[in-house]
N, C-alpha and C. Protein backbone atom coordinates (compact mmCIF):
# COMPACT_ATOMS: atom_id res chain seq x y z
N UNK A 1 39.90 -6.26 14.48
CA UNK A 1 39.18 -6.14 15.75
C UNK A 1 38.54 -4.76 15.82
N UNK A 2 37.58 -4.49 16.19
CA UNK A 2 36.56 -3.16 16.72
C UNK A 2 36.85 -2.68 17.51
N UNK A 3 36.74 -1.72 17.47
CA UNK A 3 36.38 -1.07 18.90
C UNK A 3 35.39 -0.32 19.15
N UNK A 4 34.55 -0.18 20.25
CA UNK A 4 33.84 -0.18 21.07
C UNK A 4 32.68 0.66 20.49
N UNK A 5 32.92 1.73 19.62
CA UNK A 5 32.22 2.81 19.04
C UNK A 5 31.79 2.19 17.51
N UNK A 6 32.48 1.06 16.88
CA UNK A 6 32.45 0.42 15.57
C UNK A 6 31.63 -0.81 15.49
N UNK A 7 30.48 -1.34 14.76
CA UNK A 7 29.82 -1.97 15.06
C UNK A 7 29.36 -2.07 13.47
N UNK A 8 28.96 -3.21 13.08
CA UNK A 8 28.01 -3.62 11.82
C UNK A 8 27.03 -2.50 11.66
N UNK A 9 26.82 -2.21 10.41
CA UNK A 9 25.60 -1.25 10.49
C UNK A 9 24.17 -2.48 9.42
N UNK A 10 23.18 -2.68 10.43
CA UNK A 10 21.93 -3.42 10.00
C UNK A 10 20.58 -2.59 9.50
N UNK A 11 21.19 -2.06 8.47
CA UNK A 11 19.88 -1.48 8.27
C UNK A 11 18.86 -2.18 7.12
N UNK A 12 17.68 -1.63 7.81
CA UNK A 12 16.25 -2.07 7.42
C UNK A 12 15.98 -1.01 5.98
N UNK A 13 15.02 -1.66 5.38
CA UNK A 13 14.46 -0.10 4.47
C UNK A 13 12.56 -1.10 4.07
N UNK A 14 11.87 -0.44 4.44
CA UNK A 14 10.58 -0.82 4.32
C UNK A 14 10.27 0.12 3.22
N UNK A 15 9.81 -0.98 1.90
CA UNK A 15 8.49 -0.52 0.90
C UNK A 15 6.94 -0.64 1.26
N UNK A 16 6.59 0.41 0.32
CA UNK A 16 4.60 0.68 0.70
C UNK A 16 4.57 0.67 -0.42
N UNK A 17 3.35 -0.47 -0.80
CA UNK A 17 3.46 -1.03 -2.93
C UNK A 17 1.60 -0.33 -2.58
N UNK A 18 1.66 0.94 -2.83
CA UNK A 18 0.83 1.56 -2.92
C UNK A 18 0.93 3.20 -3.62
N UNK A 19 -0.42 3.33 -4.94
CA UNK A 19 0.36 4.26 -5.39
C UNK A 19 -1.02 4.93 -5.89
N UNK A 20 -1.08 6.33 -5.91
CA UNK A 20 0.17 7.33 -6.38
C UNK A 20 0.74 7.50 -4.61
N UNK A 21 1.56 8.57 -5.19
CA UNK A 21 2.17 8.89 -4.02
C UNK A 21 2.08 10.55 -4.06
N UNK A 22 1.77 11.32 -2.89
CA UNK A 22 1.62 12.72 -3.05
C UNK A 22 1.74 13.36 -1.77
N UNK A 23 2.16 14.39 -1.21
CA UNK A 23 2.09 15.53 -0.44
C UNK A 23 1.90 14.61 0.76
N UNK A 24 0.32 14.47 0.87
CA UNK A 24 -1.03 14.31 1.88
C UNK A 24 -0.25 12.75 2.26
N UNK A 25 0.04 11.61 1.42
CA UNK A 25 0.72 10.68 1.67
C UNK A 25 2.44 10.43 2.56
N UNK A 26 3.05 11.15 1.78
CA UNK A 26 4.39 11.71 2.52
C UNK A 26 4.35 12.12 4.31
N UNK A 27 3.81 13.33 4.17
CA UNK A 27 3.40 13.74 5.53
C UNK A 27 2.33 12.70 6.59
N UNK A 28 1.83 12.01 5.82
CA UNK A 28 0.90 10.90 6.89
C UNK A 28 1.75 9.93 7.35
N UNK A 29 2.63 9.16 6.38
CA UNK A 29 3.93 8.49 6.35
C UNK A 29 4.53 9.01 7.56
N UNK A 30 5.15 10.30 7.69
CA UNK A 30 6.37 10.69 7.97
C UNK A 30 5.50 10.68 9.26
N UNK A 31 4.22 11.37 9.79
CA UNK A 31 3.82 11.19 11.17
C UNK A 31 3.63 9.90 11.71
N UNK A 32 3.24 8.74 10.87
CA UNK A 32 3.33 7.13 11.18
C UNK A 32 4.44 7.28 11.78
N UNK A 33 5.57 6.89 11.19
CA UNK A 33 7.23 6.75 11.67
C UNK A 33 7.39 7.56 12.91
N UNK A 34 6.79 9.10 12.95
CA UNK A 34 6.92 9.64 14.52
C UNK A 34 6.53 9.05 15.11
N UNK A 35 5.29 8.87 15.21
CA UNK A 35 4.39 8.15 16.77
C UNK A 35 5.25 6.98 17.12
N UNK A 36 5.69 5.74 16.24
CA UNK A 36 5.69 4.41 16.24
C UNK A 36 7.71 4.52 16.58
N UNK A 37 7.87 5.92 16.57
CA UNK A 37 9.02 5.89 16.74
C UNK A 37 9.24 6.45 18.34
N UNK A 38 8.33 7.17 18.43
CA UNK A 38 8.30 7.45 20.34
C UNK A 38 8.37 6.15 21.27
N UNK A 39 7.48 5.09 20.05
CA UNK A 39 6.87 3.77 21.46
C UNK A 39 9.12 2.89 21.25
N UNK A 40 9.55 3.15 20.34
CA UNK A 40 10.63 2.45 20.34
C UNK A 40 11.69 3.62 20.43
N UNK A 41 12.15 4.14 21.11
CA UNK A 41 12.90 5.12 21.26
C UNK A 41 14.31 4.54 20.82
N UNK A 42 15.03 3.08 21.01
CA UNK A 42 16.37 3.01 20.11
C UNK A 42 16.49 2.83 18.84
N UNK A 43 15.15 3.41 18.13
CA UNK A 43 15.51 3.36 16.07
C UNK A 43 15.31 4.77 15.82
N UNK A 44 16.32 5.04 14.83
CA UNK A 44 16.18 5.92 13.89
C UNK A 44 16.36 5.70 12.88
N UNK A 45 14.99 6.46 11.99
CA UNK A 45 14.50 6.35 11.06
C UNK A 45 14.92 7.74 10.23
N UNK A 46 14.56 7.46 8.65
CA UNK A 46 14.90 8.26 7.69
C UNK A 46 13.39 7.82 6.43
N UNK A 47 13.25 9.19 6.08
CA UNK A 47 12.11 8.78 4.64
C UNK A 47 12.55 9.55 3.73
N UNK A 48 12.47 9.47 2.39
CA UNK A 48 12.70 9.82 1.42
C UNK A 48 11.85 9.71 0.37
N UNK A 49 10.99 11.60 -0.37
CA UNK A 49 10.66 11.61 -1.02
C UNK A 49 11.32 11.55 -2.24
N UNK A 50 10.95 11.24 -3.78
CA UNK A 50 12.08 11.07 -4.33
C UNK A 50 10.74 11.08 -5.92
N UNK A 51 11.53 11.98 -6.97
CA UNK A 51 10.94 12.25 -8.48
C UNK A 51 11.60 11.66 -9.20
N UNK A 52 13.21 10.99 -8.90
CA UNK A 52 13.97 11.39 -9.95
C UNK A 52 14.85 9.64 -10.05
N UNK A 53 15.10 9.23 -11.17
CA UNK A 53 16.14 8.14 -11.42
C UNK A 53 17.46 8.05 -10.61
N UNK A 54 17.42 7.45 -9.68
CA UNK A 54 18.93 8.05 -9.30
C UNK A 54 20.00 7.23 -9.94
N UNK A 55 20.16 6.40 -11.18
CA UNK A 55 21.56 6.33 -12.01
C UNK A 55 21.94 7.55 -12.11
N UNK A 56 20.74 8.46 -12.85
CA UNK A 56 21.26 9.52 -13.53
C UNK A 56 21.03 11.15 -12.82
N UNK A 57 21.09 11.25 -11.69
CA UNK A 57 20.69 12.28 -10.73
C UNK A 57 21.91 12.66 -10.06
N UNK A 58 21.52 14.51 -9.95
CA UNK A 58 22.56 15.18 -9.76
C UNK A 58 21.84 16.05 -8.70
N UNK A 59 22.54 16.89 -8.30
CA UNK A 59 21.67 17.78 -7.36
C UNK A 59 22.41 19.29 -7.42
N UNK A 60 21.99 20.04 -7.81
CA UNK A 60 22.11 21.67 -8.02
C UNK A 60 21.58 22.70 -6.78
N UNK A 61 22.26 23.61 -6.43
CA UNK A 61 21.84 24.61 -5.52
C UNK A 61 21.50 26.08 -6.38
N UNK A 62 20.47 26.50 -6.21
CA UNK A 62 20.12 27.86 -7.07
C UNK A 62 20.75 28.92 -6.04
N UNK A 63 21.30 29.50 -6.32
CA UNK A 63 22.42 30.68 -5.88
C UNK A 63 21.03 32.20 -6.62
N UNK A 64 19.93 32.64 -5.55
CA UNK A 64 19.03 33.75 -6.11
C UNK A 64 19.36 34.79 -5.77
N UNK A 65 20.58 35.00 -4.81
CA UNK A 65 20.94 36.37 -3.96
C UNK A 65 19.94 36.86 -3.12
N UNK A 66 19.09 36.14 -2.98
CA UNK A 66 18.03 35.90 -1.82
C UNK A 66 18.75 35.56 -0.43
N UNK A 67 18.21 36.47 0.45
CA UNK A 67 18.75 35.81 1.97
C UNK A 67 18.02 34.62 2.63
N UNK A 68 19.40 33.71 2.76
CA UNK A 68 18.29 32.53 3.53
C UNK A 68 19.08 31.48 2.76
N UNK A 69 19.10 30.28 3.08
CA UNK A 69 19.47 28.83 2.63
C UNK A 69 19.29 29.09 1.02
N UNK A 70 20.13 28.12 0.26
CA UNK A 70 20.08 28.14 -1.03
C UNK A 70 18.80 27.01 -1.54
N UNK A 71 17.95 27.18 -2.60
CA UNK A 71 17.01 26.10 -2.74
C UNK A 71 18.49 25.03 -3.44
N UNK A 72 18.03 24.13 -3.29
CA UNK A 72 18.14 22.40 -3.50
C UNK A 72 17.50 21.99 -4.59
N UNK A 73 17.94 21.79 -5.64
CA UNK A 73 17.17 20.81 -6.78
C UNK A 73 17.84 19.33 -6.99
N UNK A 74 16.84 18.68 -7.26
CA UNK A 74 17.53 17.65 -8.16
C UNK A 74 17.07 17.03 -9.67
N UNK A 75 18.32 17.21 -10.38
CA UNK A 75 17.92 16.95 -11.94
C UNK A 75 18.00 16.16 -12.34
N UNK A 76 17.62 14.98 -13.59
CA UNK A 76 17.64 14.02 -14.02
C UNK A 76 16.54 13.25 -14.48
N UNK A 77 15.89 12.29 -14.75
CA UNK A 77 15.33 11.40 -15.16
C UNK A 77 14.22 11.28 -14.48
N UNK A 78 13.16 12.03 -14.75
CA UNK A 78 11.79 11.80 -13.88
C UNK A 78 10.81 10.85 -14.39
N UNK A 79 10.51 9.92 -12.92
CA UNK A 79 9.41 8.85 -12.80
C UNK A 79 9.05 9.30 -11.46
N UNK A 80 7.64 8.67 -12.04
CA UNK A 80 6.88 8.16 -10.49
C UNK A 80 7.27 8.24 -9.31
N UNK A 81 6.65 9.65 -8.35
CA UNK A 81 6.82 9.44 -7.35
C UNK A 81 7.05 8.58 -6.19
N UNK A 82 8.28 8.36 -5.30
CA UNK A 82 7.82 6.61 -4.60
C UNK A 82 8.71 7.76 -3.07
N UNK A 83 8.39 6.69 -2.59
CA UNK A 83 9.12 6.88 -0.82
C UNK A 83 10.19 6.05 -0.50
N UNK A 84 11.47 6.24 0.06
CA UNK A 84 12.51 5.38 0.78
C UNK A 84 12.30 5.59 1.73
N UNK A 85 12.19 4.51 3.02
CA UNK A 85 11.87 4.65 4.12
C UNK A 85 13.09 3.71 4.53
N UNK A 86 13.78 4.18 5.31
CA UNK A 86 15.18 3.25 6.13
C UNK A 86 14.73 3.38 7.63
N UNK A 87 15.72 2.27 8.01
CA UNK A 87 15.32 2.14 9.83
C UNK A 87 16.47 1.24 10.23
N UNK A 88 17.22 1.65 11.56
CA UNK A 88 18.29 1.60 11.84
C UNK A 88 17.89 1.73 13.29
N UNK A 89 18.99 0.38 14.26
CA UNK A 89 18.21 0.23 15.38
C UNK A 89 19.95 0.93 16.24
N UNK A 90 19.56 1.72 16.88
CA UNK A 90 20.75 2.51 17.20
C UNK A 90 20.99 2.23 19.29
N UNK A 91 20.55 0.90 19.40
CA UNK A 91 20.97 0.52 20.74
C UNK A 91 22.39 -0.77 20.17
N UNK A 92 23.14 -0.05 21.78
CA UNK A 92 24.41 -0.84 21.93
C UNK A 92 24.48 -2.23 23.14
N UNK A 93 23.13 -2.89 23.05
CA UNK A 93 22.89 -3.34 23.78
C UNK A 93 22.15 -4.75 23.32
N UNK A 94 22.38 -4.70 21.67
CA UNK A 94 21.73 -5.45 21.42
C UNK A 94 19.95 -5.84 20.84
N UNK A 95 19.34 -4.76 21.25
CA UNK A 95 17.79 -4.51 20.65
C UNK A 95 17.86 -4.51 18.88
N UNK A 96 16.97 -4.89 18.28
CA UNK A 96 16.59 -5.20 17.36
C UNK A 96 15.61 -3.78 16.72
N UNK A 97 15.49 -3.99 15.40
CA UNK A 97 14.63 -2.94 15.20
C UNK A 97 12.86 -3.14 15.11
N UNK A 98 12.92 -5.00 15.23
CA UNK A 98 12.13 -5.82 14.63
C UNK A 98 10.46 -4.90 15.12
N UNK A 99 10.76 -4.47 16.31
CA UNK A 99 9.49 -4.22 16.84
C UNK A 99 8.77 -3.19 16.51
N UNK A 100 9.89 -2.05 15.79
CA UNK A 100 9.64 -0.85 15.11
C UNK A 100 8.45 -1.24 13.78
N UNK A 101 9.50 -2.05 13.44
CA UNK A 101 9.12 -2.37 11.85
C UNK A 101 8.36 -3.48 11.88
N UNK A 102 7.91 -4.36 13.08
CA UNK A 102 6.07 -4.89 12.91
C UNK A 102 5.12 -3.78 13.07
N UNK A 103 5.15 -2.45 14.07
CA UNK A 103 4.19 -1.56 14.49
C UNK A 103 3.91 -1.09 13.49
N UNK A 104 5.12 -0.74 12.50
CA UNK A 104 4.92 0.73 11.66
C UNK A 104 4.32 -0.50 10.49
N UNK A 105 4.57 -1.57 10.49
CA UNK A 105 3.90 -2.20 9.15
C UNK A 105 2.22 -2.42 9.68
N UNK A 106 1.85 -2.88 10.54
CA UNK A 106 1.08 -2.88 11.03
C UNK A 106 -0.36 -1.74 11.07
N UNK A 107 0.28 -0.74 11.40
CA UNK A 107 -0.70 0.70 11.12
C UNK A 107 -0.35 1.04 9.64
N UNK A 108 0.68 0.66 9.27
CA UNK A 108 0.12 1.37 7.40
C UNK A 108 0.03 0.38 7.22
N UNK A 109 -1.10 -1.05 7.20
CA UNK A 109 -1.41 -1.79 6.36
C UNK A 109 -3.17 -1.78 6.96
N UNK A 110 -3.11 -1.45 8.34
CA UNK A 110 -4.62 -0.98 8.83
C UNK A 110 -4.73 0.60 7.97
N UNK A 111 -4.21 1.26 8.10
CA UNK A 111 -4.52 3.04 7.24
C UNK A 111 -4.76 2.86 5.60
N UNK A 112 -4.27 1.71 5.14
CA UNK A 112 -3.98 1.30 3.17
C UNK A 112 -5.50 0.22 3.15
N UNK A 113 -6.14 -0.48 4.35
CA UNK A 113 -7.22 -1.25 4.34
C UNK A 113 -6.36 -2.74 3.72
N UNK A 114 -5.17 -2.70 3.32
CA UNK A 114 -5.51 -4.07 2.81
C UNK A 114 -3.81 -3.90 3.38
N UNK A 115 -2.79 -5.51 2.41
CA UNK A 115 -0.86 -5.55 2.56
C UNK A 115 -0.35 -5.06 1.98
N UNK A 116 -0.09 -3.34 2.20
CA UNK A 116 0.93 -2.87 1.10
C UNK A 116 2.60 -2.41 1.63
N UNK A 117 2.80 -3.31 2.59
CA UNK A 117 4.40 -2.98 3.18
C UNK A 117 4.73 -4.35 3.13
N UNK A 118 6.55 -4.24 3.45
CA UNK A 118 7.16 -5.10 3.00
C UNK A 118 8.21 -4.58 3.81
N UNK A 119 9.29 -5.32 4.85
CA UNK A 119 10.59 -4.57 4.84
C UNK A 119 11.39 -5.78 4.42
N UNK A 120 12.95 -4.93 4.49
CA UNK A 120 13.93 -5.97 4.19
C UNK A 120 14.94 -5.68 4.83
N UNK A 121 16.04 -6.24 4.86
CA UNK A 121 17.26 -5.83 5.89
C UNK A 121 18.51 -5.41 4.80
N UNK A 122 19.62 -5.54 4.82
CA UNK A 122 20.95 -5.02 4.16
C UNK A 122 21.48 -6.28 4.43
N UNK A 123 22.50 -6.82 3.67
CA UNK A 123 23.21 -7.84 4.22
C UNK A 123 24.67 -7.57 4.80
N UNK A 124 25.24 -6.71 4.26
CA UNK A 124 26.35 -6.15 4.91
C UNK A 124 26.76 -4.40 5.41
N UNK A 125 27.46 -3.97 5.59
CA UNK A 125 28.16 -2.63 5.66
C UNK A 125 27.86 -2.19 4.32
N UNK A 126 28.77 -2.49 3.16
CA UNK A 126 28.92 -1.67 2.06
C UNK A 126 27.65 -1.64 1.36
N UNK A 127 26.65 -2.97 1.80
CA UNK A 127 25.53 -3.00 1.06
C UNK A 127 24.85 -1.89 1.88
N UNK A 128 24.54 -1.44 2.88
CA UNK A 128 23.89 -0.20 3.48
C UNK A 128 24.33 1.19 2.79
N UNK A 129 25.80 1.02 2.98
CA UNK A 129 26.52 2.68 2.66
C UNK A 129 25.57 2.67 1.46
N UNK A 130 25.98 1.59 0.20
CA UNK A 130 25.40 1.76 -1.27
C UNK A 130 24.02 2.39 -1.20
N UNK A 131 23.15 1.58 -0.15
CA UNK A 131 21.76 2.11 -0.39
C UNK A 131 21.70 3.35 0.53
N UNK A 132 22.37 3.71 1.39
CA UNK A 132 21.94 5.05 1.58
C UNK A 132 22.31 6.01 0.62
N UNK A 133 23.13 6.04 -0.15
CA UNK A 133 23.95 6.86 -0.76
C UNK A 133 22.92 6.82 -2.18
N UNK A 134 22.44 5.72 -2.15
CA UNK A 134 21.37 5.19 -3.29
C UNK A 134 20.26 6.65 -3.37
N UNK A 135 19.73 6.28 -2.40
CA UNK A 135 18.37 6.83 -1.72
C UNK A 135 18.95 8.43 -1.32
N UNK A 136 19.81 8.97 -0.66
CA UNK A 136 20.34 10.63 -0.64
C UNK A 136 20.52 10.90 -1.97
N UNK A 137 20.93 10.70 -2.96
CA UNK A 137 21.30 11.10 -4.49
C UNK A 137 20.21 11.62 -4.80
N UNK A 138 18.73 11.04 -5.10
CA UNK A 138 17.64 11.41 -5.57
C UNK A 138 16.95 12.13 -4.65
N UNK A 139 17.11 12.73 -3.45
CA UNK A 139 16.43 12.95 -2.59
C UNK A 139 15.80 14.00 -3.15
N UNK A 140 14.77 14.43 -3.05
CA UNK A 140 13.96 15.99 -3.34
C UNK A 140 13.61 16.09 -2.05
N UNK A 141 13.22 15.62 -0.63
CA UNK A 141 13.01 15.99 0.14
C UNK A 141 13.05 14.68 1.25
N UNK A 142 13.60 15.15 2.63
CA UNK A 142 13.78 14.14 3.74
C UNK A 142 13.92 14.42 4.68
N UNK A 143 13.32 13.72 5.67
CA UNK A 143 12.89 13.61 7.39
C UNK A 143 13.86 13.04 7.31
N UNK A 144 14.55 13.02 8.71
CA UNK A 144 15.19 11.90 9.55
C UNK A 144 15.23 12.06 10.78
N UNK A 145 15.19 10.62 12.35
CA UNK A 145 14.82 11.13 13.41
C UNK A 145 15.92 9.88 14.14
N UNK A 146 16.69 10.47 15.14
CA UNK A 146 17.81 9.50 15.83
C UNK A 146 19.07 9.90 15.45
N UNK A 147 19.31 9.34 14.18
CA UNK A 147 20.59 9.55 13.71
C UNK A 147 21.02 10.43 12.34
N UNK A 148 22.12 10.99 11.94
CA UNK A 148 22.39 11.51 10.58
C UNK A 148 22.59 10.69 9.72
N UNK A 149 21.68 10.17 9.36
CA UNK A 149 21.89 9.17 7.80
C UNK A 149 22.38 10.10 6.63
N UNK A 150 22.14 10.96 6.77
CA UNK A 150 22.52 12.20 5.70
C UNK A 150 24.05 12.33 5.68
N UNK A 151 24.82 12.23 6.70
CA UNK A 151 25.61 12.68 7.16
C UNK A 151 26.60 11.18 6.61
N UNK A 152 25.93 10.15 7.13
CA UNK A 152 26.72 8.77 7.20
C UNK A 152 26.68 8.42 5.36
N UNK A 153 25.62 8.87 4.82
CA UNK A 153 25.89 8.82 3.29
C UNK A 153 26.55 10.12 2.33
N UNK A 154 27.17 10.54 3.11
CA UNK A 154 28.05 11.90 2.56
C UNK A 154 29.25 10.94 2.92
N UNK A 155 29.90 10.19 3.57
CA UNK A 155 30.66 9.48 4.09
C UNK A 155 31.10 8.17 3.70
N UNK A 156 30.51 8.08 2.24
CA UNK A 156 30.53 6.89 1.78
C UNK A 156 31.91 5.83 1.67
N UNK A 157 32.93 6.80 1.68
CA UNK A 157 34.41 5.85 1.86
C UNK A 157 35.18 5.58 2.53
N UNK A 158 34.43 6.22 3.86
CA UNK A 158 34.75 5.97 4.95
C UNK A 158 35.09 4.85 6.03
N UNK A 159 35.47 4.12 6.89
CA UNK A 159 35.04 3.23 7.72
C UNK A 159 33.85 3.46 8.88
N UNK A 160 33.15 2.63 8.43
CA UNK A 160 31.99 2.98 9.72
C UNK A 160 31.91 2.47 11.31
N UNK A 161 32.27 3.75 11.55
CA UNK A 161 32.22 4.18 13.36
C UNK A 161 31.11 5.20 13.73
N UNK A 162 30.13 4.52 14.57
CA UNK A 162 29.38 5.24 15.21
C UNK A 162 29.98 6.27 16.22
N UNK A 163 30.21 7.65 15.90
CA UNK A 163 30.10 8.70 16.75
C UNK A 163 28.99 9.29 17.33
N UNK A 164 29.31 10.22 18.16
CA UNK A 164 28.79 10.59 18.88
C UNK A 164 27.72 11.76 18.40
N UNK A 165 28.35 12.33 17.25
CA UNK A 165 27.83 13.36 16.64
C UNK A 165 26.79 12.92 15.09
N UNK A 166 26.80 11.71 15.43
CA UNK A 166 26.22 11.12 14.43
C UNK A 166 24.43 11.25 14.69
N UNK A 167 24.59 10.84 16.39
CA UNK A 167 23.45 10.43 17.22
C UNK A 167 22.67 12.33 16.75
N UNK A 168 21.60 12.53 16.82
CA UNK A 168 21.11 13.56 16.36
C UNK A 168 19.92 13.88 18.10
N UNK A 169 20.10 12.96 18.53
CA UNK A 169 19.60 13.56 20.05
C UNK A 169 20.29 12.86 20.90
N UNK A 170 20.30 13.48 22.35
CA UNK A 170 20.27 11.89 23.52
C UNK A 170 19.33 11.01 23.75
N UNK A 171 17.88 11.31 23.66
CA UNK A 171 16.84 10.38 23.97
C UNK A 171 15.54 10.14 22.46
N UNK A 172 16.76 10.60 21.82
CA UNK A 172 16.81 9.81 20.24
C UNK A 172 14.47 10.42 20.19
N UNK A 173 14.78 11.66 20.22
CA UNK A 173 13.41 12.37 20.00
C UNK A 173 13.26 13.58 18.88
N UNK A 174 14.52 13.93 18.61
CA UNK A 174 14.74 15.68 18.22
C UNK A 174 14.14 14.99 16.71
N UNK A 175 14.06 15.83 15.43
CA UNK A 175 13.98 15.27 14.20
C UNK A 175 14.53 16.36 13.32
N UNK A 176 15.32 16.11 12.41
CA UNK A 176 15.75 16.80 11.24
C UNK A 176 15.17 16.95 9.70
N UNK A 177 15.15 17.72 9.22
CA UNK A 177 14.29 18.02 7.75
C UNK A 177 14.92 18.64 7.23
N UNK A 178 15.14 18.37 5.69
CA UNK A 178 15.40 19.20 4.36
C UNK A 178 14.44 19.83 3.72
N UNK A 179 14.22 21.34 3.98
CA UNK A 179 12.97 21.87 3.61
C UNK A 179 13.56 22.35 2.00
């Protein structure tokens, strides 16, 4: 039995079969997901730039004796730039994410001129943890806006309970970045 804070986690992850992928793309992406994320205020979303294989990906901190955050690498097996885009509908009330993820397919398939999105759902819990944990491994760089997906895939053996500290705003607006 659950309780009250514990709930299925349904997450979405939408592909864009459009390529190359670069800078100017990322950042147009990542402002799509803002706007389309104001008009639905109960999803939070996560994107993920990504260089690297993640079977074989590790992630290193350069220690320069520089003041300030340590840089972030990640090493391993480089291909083709691509994007992970996840979406996670974070009302306890029952809302869907569905409406997020017609808008946002909608304007990047008007901005691409022709169908280059696709989403899909998770079928269970462990199948989510896997793919977030999938998608954080390779990360070289990531937005996220609502909730700590970062946080919930550091957490991978965990049981999943939505806390409170998970939520990354109250009116699910603030946004977080790995610079």
């Amino acid at each position: 039995m659950k309780n009250k804070n514990e709930r299925d986690l349904k997450l979405w992850w939408i592909e864009i079969y459009a390529t190359p992928t670069d800078d100017k793309i990322f950042h147009a992406t990542t402002e799509r997901l803002r706007r389309v994320g104001n008009l639905h205020r109960h999803v939070g979303w996560y994107i993920i730039d990504s260089t690297t294989e993640p079977d074989r990906a590790w992630r290193l901190r350069l220690l320069t004796g520089e003041q300030g955050r340590p840089r972030r690498i990640v090493r391993g097996k480089k291909v083709t730039r691509h994007l992970h885009i996840g979406v996670l509908s974070l009302s306890l009330d029952g809302r869907s994410a569905f409406g997020f993820l017609d808008e946002f397919k909608k304007r990047t398939n008007r901005a691409y001129g022709r169908k280059v999105t696709r989403y899909f759902a998770t079928v269970d819990d462990d199948h989510a943890r896997r793919y977030l944990a999938y998608c954080f491994r390779q990360a070289d760089a990531y937005r996220q806006s609502g909730f700590d997906f970062k946080k919930l895939a550091d957490e991978l053996g965990t049981a999943l309970v939505i806390d409170e500290e998970l939520f990354t705003r109250d009116d699910f607006a603030d946004e977080t970045e790995n610079a």
